[in-house]
C-alpha atoms as a PDB file:
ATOM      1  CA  UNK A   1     -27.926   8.671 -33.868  1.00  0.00           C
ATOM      2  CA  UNK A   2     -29.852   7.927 -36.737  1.00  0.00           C
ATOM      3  CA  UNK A   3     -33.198   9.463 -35.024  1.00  0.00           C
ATOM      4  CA  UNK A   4     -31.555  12.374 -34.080  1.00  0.00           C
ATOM      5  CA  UNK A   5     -30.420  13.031 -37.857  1.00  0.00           C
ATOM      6  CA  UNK A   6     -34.135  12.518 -38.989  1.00  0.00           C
ATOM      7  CA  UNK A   7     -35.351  14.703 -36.118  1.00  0.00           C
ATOM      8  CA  UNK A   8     -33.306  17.654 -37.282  1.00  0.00           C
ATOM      9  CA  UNK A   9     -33.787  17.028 -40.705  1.00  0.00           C
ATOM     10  CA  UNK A  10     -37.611  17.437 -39.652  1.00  0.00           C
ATOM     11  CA  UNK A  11     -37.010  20.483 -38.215  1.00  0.00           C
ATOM     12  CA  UNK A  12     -35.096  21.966 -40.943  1.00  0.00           C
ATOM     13  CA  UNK A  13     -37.387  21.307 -43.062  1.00  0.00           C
ATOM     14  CA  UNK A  14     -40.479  22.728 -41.081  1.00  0.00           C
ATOM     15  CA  UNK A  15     -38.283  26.246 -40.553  1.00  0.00           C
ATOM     16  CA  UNK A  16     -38.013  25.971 -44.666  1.00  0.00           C
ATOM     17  CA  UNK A  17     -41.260  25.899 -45.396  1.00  0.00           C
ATOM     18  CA  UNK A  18     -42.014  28.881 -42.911  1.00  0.00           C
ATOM     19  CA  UNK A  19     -39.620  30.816 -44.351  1.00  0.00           C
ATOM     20  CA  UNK A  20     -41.438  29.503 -47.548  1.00  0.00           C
ATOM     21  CA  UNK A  21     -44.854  31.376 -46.616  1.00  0.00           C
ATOM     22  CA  UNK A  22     -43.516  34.509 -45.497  1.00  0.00           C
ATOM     23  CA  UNK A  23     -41.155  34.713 -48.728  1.00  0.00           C
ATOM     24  CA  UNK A  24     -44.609  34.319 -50.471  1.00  0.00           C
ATOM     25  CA  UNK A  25     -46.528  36.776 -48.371  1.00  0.00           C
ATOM     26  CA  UNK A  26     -43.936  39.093 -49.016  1.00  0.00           C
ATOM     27  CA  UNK A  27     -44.408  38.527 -52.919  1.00  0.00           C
ATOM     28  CA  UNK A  28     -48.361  38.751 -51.911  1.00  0.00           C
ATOM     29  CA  UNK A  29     -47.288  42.354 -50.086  1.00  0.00           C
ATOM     30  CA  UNK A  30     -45.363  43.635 -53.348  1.00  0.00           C
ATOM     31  CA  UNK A  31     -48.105  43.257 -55.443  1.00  0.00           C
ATOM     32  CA  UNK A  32     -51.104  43.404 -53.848  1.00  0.00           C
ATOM     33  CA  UNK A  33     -50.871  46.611 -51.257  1.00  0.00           C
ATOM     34  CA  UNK A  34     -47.268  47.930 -51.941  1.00  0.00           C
ATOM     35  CA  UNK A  35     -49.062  50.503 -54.504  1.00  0.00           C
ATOM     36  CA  UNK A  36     -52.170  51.041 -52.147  1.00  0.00           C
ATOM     37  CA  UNK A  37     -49.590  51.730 -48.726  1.00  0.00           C
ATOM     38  CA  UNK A  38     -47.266  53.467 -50.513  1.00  0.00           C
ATOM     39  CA  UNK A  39     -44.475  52.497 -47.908  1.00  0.00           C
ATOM     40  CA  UNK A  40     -41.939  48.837 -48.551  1.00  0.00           C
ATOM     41  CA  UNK A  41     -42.880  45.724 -47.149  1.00  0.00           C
ATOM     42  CA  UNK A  42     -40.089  45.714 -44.441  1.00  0.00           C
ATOM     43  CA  UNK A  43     -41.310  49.407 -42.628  1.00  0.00           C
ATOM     44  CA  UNK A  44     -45.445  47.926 -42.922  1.00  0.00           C
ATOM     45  CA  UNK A  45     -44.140  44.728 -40.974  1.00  0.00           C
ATOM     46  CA  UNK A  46     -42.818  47.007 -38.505  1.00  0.00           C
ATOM     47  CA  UNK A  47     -45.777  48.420 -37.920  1.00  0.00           C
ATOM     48  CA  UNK A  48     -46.379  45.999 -34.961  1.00  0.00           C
ATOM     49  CA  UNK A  49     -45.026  43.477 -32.843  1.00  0.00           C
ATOM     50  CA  UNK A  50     -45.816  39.581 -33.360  1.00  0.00           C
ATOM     51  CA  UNK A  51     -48.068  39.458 -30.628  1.00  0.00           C
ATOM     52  CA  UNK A  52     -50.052  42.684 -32.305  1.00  0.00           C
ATOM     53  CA  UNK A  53     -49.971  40.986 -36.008  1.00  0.00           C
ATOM     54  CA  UNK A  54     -51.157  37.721 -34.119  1.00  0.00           C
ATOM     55  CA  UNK A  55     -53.893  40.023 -32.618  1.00  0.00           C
ATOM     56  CA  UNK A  56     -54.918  41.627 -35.897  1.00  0.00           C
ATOM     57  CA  UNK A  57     -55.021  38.403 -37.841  1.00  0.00           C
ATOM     58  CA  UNK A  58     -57.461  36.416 -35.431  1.00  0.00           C
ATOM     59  CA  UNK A  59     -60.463  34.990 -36.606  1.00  0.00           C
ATOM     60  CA  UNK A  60     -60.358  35.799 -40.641  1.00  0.00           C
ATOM     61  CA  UNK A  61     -58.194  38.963 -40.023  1.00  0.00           C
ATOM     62  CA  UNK A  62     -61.350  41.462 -39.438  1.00  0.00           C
ATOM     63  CA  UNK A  63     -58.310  43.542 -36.961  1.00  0.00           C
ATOM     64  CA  UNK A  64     -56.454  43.877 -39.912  1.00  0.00           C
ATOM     65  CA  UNK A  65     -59.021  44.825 -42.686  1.00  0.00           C
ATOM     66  CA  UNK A  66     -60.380  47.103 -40.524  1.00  0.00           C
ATOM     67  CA  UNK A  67     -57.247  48.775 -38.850  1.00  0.00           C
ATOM     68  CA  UNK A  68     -55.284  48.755 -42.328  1.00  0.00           C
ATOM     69  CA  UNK A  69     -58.854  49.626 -44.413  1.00  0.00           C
ATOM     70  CA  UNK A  70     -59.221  52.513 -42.591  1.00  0.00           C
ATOM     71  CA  UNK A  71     -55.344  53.775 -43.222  1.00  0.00           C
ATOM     72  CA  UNK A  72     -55.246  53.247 -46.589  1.00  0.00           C
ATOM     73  CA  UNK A  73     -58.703  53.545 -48.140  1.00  0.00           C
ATOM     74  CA  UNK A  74     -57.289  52.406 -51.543  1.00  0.00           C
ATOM     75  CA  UNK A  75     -56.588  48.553 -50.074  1.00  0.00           C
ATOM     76  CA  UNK A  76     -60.303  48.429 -49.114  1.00  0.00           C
ATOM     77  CA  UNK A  77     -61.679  46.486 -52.198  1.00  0.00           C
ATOM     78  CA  UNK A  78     -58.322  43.706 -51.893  1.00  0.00           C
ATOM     79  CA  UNK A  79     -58.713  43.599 -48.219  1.00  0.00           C
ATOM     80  CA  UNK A  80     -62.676  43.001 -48.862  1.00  0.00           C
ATOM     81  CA  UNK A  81     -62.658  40.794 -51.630  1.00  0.00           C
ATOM     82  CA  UNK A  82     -61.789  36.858 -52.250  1.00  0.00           C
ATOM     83  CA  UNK A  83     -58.192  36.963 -53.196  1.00  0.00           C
ATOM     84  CA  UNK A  84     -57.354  38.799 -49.500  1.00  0.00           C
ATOM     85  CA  UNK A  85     -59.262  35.694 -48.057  1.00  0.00           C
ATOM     86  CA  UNK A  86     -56.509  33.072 -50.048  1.00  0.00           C
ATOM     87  CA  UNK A  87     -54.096  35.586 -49.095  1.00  0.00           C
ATOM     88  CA  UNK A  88     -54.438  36.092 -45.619  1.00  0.00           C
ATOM     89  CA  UNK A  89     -52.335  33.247 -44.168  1.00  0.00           C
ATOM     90  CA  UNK A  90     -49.376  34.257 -46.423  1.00  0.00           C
ATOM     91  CA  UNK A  91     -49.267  37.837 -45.239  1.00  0.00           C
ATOM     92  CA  UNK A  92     -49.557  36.899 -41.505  1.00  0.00           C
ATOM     93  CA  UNK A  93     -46.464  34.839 -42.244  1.00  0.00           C
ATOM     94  CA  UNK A  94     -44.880  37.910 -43.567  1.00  0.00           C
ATOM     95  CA  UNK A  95     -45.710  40.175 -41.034  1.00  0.00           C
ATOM     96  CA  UNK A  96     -44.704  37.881 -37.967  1.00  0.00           C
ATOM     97  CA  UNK A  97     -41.899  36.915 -39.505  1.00  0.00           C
ATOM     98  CA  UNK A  98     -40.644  40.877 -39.869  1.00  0.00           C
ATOM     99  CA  UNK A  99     -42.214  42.660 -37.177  1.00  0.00           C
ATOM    100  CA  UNK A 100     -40.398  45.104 -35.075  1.00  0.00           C
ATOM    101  CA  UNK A 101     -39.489  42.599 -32.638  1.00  0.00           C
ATOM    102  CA  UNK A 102     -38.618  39.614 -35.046  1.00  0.00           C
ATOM    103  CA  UNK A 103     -34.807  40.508 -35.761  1.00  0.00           C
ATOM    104  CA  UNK A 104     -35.765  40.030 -38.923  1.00  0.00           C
ATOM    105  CA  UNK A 105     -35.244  41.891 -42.133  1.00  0.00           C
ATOM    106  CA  UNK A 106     -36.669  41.513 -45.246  1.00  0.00           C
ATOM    107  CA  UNK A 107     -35.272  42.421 -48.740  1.00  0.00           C
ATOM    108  CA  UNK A 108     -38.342  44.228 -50.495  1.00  0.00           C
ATOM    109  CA  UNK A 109     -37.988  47.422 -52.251  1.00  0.00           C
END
């Protein structure tokens, strides 16, 4: 009994902090491209499925700097520069986690 306490406190824990990196890539979103998009983080996560966020996040991302680069020119020097590169894993969280197939909903504005 004891194991299987442990075992879900594990997994409650691991769903936390997931939940954890898309809350900050959704901070990340707010600040960094809300102004250059124009549009709220919940209808950019829609954009795509997961699988097509997945897609455009391989590698270091090139899919999306280049799909969402050439949509809105004004993200360009963020998605080129150093702080996109710390960012990146956060707003793959974010997307994925609030894609048009997630069931998910964020609260941004």
């Amino acid at each position: 009994m004891r194991k299987v306490i442990i075992a879900l406190a594990a997994m409650a824990l691991a769903a936390a902090t997931a939940f954890a990196d898309a809350d900050t890539g959704q901070r990340i979103y707010l600040k960094m491209l809300r102004d250059h998009t124009g549009i709220n983080g919940a209808d950019f996560a829609a954009q795509h499925t997961t699988a097509e966020w997945n897609a455009l996040f391989e590698g270091d991302a090139e899919g999306f700097v280049e799909e969402i680069g050439q949509k809105y020119v004004n993200a360009k020097p963020y998605l080129n520069g150093e702080m996109f590169a710390k960012h990146r894993r956060y707003l793959k969280e974010f997307m994925t986690s609030y894609s048009k197939d997630s069931g998910n909903f964020p609260s941004c504005n």
